[in-house]
PDB file of N, CA and C in Angstrom:
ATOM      1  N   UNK A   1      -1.353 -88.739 -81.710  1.00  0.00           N
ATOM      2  CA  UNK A   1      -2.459 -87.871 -82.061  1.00  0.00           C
ATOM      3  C   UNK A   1      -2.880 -87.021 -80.866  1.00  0.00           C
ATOM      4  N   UNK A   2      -2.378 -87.518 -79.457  1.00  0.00           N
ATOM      5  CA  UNK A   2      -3.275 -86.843 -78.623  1.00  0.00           C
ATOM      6  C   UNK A   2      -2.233 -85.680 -78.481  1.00  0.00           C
ATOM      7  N   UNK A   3      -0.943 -86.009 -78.659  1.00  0.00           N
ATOM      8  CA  UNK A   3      -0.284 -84.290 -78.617  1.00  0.00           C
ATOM      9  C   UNK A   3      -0.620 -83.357 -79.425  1.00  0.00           C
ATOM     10  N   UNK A   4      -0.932 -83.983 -80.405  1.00  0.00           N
ATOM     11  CA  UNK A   4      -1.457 -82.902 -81.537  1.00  0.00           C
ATOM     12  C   UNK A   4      -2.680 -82.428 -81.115  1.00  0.00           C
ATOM     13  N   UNK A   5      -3.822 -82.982 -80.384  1.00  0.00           N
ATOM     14  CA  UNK A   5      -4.679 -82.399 -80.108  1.00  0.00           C
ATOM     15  C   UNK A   5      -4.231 -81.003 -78.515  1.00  0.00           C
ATOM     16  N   UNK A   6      -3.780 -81.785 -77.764  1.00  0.00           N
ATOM     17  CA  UNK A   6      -3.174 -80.925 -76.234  1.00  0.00           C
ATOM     18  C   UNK A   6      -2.286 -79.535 -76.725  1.00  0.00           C
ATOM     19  N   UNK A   7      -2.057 -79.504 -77.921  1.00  0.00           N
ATOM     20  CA  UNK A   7      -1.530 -78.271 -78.776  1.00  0.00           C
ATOM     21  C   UNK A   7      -2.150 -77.424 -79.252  1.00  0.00           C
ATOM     22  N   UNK A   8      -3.104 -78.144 -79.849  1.00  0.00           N
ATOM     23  CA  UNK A   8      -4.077 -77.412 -80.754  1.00  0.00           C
ATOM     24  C   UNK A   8      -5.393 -77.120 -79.908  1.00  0.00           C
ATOM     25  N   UNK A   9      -5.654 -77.112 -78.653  1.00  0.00           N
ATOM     26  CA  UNK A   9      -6.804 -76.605 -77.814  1.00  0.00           C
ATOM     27  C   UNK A   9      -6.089 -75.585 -77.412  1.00  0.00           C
ATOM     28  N   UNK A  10      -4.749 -75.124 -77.454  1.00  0.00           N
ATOM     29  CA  UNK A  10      -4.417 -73.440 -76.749  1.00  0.00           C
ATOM     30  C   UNK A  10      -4.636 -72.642 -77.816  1.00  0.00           C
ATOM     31  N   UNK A  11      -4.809 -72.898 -79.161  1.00  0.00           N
ATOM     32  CA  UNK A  11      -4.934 -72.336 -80.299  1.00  0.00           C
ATOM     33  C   UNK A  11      -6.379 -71.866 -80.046  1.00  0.00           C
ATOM     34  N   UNK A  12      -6.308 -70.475 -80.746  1.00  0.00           N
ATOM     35  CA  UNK A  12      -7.777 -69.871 -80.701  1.00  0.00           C
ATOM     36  C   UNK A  12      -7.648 -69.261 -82.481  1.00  0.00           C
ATOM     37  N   UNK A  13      -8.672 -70.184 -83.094  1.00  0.00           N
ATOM     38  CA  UNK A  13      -8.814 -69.737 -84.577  1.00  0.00           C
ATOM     39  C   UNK A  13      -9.440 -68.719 -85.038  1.00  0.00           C
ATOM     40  N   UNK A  14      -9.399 -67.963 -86.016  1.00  0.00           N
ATOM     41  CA  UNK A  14     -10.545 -66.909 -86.556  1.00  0.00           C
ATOM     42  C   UNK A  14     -11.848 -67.931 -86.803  1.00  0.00           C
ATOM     43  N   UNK A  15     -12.833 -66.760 -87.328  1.00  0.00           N
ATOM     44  CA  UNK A  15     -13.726 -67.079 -87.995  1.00  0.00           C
ATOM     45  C   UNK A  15     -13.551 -68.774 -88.766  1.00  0.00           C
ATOM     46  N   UNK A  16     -12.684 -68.128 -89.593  1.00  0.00           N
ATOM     47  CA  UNK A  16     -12.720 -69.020 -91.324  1.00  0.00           C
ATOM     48  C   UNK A  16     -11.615 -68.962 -91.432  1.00  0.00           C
ATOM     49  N   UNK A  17     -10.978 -70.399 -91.411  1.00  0.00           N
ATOM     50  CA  UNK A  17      -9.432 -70.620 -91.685  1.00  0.00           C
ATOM     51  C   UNK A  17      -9.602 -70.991 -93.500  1.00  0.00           C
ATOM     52  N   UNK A  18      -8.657 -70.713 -94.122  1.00  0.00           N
ATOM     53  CA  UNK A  18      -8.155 -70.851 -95.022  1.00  0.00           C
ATOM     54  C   UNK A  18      -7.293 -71.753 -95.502  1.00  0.00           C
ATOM     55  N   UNK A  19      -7.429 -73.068 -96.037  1.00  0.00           N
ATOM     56  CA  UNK A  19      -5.958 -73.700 -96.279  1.00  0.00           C
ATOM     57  C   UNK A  19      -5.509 -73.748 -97.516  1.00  0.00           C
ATOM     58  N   UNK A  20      -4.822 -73.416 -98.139  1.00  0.00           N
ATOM     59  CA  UNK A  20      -4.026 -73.024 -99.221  1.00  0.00           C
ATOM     60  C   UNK A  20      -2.798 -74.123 -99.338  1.00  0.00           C
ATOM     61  N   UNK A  21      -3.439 -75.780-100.089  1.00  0.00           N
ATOM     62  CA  UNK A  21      -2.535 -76.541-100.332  1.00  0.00           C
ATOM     63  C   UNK A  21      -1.732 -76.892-101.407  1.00  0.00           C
ATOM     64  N   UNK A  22      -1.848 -75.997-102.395  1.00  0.00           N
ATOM     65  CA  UNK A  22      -1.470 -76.140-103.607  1.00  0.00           C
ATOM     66  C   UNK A  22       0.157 -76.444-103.694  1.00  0.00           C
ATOM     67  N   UNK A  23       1.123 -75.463-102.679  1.00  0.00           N
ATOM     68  CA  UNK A  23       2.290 -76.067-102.361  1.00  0.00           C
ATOM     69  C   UNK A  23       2.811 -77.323-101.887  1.00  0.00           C
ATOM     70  N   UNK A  24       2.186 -78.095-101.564  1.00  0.00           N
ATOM     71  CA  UNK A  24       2.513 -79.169-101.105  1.00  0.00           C
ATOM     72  C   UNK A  24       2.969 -80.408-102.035  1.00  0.00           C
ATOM     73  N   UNK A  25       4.124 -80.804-101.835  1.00  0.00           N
ATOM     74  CA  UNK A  25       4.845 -81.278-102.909  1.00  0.00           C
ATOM     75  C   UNK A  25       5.040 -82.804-102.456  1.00  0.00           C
ATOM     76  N   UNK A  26       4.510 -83.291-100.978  1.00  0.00           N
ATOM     77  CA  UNK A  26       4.732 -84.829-100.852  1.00  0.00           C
ATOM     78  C   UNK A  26       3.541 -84.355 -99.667  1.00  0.00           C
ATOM     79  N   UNK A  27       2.937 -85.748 -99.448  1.00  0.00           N
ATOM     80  CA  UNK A  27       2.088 -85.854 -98.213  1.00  0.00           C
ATOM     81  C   UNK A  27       1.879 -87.186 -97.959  1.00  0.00           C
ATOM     82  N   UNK A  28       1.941 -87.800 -96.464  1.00  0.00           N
ATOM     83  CA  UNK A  28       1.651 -89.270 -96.025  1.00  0.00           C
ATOM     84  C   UNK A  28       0.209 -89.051 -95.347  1.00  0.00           C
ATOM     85  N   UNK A  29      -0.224 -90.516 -94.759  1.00  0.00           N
ATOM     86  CA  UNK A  29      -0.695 -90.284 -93.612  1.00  0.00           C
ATOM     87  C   UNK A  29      -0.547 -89.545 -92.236  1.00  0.00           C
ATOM     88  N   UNK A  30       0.702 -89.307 -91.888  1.00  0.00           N
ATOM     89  CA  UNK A  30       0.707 -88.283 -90.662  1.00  0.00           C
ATOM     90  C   UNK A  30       0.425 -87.079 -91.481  1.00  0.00           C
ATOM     91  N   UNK A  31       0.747 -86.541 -92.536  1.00  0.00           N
ATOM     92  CA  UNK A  31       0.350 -85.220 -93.055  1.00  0.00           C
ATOM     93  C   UNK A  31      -1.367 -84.741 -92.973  1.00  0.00           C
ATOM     94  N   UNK A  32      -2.096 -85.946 -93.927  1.00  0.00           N
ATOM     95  CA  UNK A  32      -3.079 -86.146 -93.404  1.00  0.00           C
ATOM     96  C   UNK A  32      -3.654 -85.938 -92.217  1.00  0.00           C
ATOM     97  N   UNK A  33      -3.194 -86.569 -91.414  1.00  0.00           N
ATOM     98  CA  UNK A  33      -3.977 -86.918 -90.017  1.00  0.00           C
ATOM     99  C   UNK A  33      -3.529 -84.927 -89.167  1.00  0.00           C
ATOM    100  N   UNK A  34      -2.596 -84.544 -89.201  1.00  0.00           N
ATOM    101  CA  UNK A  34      -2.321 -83.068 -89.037  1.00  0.00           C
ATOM    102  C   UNK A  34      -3.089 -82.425 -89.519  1.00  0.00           C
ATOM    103  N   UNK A  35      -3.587 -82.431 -90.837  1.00  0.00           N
ATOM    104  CA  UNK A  35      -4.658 -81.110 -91.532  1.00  0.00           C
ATOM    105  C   UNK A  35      -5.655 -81.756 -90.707  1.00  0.00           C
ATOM    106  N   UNK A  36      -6.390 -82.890 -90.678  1.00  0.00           N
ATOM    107  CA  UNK A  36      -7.545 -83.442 -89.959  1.00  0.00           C
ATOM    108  C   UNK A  36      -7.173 -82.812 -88.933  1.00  0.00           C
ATOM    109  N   UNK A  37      -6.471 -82.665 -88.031  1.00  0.00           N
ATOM    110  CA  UNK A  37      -6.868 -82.582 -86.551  1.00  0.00           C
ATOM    111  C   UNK A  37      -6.688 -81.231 -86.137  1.00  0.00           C
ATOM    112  N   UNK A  38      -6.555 -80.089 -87.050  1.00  0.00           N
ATOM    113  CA  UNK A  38      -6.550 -78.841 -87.190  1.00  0.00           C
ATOM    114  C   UNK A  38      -7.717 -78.612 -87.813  1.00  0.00           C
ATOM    115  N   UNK A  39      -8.319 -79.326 -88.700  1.00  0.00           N
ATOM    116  CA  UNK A  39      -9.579 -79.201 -88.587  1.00  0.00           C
ATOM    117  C   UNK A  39     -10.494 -79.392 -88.012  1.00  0.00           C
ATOM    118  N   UNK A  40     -10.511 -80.450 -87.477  1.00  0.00           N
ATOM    119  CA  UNK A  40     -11.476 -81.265 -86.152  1.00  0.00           C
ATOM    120  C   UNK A  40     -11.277 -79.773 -84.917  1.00  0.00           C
ATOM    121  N   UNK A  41     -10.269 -79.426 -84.932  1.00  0.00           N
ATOM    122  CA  UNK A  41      -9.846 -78.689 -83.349  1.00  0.00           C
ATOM    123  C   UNK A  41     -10.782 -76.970 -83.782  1.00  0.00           C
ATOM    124  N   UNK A  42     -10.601 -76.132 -84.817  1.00  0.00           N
ATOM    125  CA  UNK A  42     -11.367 -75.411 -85.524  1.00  0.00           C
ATOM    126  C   UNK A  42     -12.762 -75.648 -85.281  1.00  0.00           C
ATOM    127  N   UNK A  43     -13.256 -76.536 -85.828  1.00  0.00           N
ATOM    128  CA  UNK A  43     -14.296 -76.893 -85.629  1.00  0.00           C
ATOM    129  C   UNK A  43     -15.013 -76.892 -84.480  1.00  0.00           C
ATOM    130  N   UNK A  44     -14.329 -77.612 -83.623  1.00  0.00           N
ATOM    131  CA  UNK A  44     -14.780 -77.828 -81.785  1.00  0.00           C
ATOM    132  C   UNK A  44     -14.948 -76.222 -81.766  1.00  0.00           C
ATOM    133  N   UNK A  45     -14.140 -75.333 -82.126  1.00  0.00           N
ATOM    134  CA  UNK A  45     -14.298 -73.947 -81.614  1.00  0.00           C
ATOM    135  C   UNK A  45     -15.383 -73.146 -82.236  1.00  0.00           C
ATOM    136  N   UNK A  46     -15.995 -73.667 -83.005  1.00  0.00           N
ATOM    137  CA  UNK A  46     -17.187 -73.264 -83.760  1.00  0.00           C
ATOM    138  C   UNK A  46     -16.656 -72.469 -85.081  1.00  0.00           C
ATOM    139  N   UNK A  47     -15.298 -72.921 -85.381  1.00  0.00           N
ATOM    140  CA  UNK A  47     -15.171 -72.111 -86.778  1.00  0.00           C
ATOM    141  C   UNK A  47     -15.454 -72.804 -87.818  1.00  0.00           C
ATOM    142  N   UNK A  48     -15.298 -71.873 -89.106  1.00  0.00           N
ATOM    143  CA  UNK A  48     -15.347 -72.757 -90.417  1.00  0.00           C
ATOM    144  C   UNK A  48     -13.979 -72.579 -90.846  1.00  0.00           C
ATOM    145  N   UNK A  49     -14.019 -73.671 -92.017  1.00  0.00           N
ATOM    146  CA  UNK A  49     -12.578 -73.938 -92.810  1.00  0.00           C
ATOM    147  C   UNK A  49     -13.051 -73.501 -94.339  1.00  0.00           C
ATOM    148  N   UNK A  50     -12.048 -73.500 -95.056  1.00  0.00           N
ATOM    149  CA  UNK A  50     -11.613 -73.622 -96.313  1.00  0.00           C
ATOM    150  C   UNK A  50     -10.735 -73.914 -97.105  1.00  0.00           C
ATOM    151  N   UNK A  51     -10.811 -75.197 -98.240  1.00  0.00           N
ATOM    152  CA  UNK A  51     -10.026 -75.444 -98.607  1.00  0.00           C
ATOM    153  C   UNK A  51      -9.698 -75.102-100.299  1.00  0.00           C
ATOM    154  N   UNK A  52      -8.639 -73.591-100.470  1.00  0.00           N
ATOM    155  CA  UNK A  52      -8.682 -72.959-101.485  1.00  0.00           C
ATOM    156  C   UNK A  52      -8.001 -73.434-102.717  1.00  0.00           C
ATOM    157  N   UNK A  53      -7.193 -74.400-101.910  1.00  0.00           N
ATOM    158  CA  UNK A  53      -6.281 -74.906-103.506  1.00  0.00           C
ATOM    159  C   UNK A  53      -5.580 -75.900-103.146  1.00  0.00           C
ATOM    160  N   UNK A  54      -5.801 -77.254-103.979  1.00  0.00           N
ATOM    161  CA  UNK A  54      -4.897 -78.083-103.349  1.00  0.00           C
ATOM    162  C   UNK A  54      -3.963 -78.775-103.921  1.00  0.00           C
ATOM    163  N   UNK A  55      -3.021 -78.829-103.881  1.00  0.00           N
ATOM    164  CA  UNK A  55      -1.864 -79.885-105.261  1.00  0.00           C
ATOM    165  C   UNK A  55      -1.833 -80.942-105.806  1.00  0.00           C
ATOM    166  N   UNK A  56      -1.438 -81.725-106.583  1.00  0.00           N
ATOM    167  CA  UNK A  56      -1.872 -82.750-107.033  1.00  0.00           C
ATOM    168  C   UNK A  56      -1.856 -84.327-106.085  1.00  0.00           C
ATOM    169  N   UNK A  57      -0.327 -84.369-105.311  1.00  0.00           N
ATOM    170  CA  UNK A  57      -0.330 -85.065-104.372  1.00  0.00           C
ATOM    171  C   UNK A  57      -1.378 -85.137-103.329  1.00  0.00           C
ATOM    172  N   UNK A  58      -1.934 -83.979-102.640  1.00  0.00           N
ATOM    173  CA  UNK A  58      -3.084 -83.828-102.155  1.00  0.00           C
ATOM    174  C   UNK A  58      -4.413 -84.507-102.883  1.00  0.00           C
ATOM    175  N   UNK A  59      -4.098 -83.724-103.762  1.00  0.00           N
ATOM    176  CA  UNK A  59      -5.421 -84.833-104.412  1.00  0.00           C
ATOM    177  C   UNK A  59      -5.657 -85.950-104.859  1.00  0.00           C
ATOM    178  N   UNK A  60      -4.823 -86.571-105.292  1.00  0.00           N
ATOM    179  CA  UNK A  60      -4.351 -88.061-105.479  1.00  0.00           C
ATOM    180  C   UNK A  60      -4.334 -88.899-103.858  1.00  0.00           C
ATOM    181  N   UNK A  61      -3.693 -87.801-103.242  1.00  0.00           N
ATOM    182  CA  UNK A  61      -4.107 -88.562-101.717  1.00  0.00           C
ATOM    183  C   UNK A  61      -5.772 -88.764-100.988  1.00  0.00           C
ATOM    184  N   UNK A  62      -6.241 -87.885-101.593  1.00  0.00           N
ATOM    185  CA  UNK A  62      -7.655 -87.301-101.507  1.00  0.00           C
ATOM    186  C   UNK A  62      -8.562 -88.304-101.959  1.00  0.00           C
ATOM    187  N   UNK A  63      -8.088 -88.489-103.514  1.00  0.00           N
ATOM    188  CA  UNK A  63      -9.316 -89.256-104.217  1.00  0.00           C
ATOM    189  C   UNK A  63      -8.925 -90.954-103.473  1.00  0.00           C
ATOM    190  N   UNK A  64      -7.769 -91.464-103.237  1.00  0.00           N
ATOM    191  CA  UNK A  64      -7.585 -92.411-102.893  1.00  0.00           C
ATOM    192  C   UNK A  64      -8.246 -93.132-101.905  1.00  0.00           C
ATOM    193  N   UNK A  65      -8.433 -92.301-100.706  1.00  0.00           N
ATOM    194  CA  UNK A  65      -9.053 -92.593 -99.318  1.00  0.00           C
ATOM    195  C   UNK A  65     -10.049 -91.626 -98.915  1.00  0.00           C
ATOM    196  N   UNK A  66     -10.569 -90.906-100.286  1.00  0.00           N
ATOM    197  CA  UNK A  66     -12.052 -90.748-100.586  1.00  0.00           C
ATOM    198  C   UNK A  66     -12.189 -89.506 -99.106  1.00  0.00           C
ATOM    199  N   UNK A  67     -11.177 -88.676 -99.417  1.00  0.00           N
ATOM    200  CA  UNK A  67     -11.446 -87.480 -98.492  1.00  0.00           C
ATOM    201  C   UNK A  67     -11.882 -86.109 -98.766  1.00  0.00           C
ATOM    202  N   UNK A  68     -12.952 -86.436 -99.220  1.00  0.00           N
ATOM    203  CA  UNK A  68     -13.768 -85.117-100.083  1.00  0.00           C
ATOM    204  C   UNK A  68     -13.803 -83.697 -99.118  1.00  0.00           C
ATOM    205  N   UNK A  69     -13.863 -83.991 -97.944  1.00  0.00           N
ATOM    206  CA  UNK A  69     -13.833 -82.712 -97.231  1.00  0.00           C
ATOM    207  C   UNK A  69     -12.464 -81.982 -97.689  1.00  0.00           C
ATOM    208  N   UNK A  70     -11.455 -82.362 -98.585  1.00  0.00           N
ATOM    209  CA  UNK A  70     -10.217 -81.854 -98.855  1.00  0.00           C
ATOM    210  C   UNK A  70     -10.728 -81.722-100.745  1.00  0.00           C
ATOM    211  N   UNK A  71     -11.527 -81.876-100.794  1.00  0.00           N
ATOM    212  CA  UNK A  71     -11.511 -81.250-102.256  1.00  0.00           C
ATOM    213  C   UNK A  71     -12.090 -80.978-102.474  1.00  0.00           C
ATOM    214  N   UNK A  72     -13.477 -80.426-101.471  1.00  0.00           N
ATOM    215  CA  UNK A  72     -14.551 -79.449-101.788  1.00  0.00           C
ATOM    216  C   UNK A  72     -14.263 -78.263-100.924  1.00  0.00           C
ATOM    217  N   UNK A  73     -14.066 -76.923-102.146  1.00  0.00           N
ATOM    218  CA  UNK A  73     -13.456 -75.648-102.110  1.00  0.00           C
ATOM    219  C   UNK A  73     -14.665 -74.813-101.566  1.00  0.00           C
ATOM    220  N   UNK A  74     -15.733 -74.894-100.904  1.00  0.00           N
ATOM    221  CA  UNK A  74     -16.712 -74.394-100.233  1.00  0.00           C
ATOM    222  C   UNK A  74     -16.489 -74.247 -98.814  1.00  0.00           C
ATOM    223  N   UNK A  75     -16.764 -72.602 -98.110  1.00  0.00           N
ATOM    224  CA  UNK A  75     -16.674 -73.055 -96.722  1.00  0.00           C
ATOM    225  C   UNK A  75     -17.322 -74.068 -95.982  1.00  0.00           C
ATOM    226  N   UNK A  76     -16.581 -75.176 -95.373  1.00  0.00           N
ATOM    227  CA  UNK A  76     -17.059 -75.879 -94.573  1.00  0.00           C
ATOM    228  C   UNK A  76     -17.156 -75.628 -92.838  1.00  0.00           C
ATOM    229  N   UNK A  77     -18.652 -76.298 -92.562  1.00  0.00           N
ATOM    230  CA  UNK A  77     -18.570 -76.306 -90.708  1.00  0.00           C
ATOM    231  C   UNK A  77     -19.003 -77.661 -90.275  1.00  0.00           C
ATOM    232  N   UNK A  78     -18.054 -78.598 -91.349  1.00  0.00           N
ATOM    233  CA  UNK A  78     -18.059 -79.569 -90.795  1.00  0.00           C
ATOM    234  C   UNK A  78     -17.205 -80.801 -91.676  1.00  0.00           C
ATOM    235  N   UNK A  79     -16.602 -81.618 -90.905  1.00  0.00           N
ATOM    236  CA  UNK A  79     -15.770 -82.554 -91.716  1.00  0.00           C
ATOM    237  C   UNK A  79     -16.837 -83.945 -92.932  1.00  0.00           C
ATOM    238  N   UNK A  80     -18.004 -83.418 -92.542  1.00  0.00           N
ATOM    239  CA  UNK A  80     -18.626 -84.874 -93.343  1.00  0.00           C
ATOM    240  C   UNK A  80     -18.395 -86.153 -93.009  1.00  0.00           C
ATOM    241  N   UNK A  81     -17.504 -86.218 -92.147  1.00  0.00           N
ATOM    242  CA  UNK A  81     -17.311 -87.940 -91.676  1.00  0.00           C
ATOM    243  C   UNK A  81     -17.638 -88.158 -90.187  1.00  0.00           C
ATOM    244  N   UNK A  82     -17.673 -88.949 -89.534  1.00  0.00           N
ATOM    245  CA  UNK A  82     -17.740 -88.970 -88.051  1.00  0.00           C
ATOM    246  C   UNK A  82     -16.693 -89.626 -87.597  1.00  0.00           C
ATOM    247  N   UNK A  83     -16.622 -89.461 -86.147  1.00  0.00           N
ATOM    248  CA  UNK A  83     -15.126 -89.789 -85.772  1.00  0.00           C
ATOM    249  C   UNK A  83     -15.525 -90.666 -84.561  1.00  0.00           C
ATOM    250  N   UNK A  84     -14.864 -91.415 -83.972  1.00  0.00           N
ATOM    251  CA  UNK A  84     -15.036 -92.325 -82.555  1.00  0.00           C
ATOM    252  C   UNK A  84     -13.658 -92.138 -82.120  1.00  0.00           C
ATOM    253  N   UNK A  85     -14.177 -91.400 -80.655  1.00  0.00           N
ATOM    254  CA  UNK A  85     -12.979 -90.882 -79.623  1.00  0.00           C
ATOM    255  C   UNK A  85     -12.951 -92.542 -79.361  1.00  0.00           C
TER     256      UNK A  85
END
């Protein structure tokens, strides 16, 4: 996880990212934990997200481990959960 983060701090986001998951045709936990930490990293930068469409695997992954910040289609500026570095 921490490479994924040492990657994603050279990244400089817009405003309002967009994620458009409706393609997504398989997803695990590392898939997961990737959209999280592109969101978490967004965030630190003071942007907002959005999540415009998401596929069924997504959502089945979603409702499972109760990750509503992935299935509420409203801009968000913030993940709703808290995290411990």
């Amino acid at each position: 996880m921490e490479a994924y983060q040492q990657h994603f701090e050279t990244f400089t986001f817009k405003q309002l990212v967009v994620f458009k998951l409706d393609k997504i045709e398989e997803i695990d936990t590392a898939g997961i934990q990737l959209i999280t930490s592109i969101i978490k990293s967004l965030l630190e930068q003071g942007s907002q997200y959005q999540v415009s469409s998401t596929s069924e695997p997504v959502k089945e992954f979603s409702e499972l481990f109760d990750l509503k910040f992935l299935m509420n289609y409203e801009v968000q500026s913030s993940l709703g959960v808290e995290y411990v570095s």
